[in-house]
C-alpha atoms as a PDB file:
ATOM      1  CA  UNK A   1      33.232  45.407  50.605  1.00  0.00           C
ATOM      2  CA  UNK A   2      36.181  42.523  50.241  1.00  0.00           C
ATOM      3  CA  UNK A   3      38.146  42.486  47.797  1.00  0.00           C
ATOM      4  CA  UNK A   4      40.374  39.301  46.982  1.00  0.00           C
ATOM      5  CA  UNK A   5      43.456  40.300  44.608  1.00  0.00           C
ATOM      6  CA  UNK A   6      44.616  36.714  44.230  1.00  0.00           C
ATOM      7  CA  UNK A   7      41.409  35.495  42.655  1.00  0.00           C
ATOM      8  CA  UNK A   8      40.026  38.915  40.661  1.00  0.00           C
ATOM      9  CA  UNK A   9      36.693  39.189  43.101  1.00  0.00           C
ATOM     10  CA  UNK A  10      35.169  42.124  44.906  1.00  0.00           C
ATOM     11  CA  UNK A  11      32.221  41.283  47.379  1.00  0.00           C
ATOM     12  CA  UNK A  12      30.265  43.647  48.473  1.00  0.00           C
ATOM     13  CA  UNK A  13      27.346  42.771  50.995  1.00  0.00           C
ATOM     14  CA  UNK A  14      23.861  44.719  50.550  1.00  0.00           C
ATOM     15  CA  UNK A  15      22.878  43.881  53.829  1.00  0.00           C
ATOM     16  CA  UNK A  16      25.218  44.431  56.688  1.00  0.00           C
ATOM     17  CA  UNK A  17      24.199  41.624  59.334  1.00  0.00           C
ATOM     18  CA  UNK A  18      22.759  39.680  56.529  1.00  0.00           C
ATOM     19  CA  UNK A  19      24.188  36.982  58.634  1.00  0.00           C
ATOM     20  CA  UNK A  20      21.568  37.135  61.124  1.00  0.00           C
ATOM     21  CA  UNK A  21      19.040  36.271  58.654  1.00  0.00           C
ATOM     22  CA  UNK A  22      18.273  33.218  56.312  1.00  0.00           C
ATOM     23  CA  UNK A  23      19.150  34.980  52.857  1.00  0.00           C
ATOM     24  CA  UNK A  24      22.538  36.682  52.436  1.00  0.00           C
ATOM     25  CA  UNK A  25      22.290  39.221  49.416  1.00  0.00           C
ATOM     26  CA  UNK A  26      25.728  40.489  48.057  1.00  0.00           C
ATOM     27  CA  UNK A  27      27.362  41.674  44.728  1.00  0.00           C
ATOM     28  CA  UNK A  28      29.896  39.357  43.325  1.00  0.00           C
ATOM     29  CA  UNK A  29      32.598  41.538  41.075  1.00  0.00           C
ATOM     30  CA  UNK A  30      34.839  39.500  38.880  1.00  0.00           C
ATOM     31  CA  UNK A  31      37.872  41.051  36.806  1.00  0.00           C
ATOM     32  CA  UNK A  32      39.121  39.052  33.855  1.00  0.00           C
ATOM     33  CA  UNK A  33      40.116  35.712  35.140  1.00  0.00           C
ATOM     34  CA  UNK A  34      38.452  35.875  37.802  1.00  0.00           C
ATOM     35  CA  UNK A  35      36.612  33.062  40.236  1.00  0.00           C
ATOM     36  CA  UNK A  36      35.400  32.535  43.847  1.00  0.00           C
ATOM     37  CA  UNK A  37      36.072  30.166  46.025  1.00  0.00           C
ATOM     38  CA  UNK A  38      34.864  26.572  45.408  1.00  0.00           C
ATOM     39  CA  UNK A  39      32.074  25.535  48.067  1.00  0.00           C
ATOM     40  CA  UNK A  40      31.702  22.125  49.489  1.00  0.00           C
ATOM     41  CA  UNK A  41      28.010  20.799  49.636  1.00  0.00           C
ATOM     42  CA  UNK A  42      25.576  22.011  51.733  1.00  0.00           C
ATOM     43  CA  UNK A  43      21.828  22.995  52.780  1.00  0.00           C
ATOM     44  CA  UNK A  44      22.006  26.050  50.779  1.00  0.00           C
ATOM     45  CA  UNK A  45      19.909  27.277  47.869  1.00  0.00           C
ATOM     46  CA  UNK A  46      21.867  30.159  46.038  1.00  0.00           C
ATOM     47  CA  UNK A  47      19.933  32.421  43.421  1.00  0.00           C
ATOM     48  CA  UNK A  48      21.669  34.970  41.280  1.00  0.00           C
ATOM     49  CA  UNK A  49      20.850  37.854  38.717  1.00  0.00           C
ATOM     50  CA  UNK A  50      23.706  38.766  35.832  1.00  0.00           C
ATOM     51  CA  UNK A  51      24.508  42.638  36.304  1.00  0.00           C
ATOM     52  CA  UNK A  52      27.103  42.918  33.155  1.00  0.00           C
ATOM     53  CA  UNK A  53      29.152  40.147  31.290  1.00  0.00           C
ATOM     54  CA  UNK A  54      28.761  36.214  31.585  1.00  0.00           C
ATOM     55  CA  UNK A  55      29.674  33.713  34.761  1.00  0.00           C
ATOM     56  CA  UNK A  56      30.216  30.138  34.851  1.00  0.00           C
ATOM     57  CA  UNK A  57      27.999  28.412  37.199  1.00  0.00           C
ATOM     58  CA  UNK A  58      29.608  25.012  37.950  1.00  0.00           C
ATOM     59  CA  UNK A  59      27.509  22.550  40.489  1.00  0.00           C
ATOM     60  CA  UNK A  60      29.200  19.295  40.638  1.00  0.00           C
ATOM     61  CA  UNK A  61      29.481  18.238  36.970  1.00  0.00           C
ATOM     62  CA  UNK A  62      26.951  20.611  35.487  1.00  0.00           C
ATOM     63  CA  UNK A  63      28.790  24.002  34.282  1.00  0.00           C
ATOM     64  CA  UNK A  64      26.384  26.689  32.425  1.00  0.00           C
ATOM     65  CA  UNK A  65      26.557  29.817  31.216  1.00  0.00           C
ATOM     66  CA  UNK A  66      24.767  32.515  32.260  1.00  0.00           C
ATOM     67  CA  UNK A  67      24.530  36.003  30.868  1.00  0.00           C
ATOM     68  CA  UNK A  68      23.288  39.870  31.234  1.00  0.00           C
ATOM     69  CA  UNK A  69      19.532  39.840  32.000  1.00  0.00           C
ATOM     70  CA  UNK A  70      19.766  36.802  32.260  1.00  0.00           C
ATOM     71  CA  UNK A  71      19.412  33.770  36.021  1.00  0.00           C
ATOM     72  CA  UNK A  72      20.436  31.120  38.012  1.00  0.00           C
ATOM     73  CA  UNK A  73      19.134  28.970  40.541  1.00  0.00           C
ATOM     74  CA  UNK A  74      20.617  25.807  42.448  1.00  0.00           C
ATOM     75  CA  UNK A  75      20.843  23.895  45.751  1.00  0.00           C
ATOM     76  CA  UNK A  76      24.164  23.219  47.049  1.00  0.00           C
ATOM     77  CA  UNK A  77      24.164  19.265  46.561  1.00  0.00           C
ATOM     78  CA  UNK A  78      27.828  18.971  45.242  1.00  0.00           C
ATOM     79  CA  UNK A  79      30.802  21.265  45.227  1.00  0.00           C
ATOM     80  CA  UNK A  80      30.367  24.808  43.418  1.00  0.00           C
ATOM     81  CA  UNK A  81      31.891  27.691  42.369  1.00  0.00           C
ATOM     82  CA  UNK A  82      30.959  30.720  40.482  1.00  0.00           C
ATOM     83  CA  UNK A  83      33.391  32.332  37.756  1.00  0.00           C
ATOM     84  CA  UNK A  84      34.079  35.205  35.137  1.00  0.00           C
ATOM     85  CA  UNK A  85      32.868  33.655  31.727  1.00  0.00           C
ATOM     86  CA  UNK A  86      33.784  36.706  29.957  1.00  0.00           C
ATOM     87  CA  UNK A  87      36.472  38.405  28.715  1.00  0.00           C
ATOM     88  CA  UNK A  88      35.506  41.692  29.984  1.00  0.00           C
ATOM     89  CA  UNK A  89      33.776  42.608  34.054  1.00  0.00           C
ATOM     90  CA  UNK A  90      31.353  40.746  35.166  1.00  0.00           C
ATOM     91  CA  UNK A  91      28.739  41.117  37.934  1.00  0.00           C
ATOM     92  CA  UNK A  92      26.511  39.452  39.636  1.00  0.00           C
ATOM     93  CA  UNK A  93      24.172  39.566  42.285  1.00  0.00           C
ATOM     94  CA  UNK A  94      23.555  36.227  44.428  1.00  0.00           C
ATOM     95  CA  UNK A  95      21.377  35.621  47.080  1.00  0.00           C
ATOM     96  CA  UNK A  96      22.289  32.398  48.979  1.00  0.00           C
ATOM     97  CA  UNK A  97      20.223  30.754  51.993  1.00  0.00           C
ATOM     98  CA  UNK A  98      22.313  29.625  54.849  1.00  0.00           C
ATOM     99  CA  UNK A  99      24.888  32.471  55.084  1.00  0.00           C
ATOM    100  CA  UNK A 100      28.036  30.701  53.434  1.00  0.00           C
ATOM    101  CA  UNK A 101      29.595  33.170  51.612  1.00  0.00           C
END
């Protein structure tokens, strides 16, 4: 588990040498306020799975909201970042191709 202060995030990674492998599986944790870093475009494909609360998922222009129960899916064309849409926790779990988180 990482957690980053600064921007409000917890990681935690379900699979410890997820790196050796094409899909990385971890548990994104965001306090109020809170965002990961922005990506730069790349080969990856990133799905995720809301846990509790709402994120912003922002590719390039596009930004949607995504909620409990509810999914995402992109590929990694344009910049991206993931971020707390709520006003409460939020959680997610992501899946990304790759290894770049």
């Amino acid at each position: 588990m990482m957690e980053d202060a600064k921007h409000h995030t917890t990681v935690t990674w379900l699979n410890p040498d997820s790196n050796e492998h094409e899909m990385e599986p971890v548990i994104l944790e965001f306090a109020v306020g809170g965002a990961y870093k922005t990506f730069q475009p790349s080969l990856s494909e990133t799905f995720g799975y809301v846990l509790e609360g709402s994120i912003q998922v922002k590719v390039g222009k596009q930004v949607e909201v995504v909620s409990k129960g509810e999914s995402f899916y992109f590929e990694a064309k344009a910049k991206h970042q993931i971020s707390n849409a709520a006003k409460t926790t939020s959680k997610v779990l992501v899946v990304a191709t790759d290894s770049y988180l």
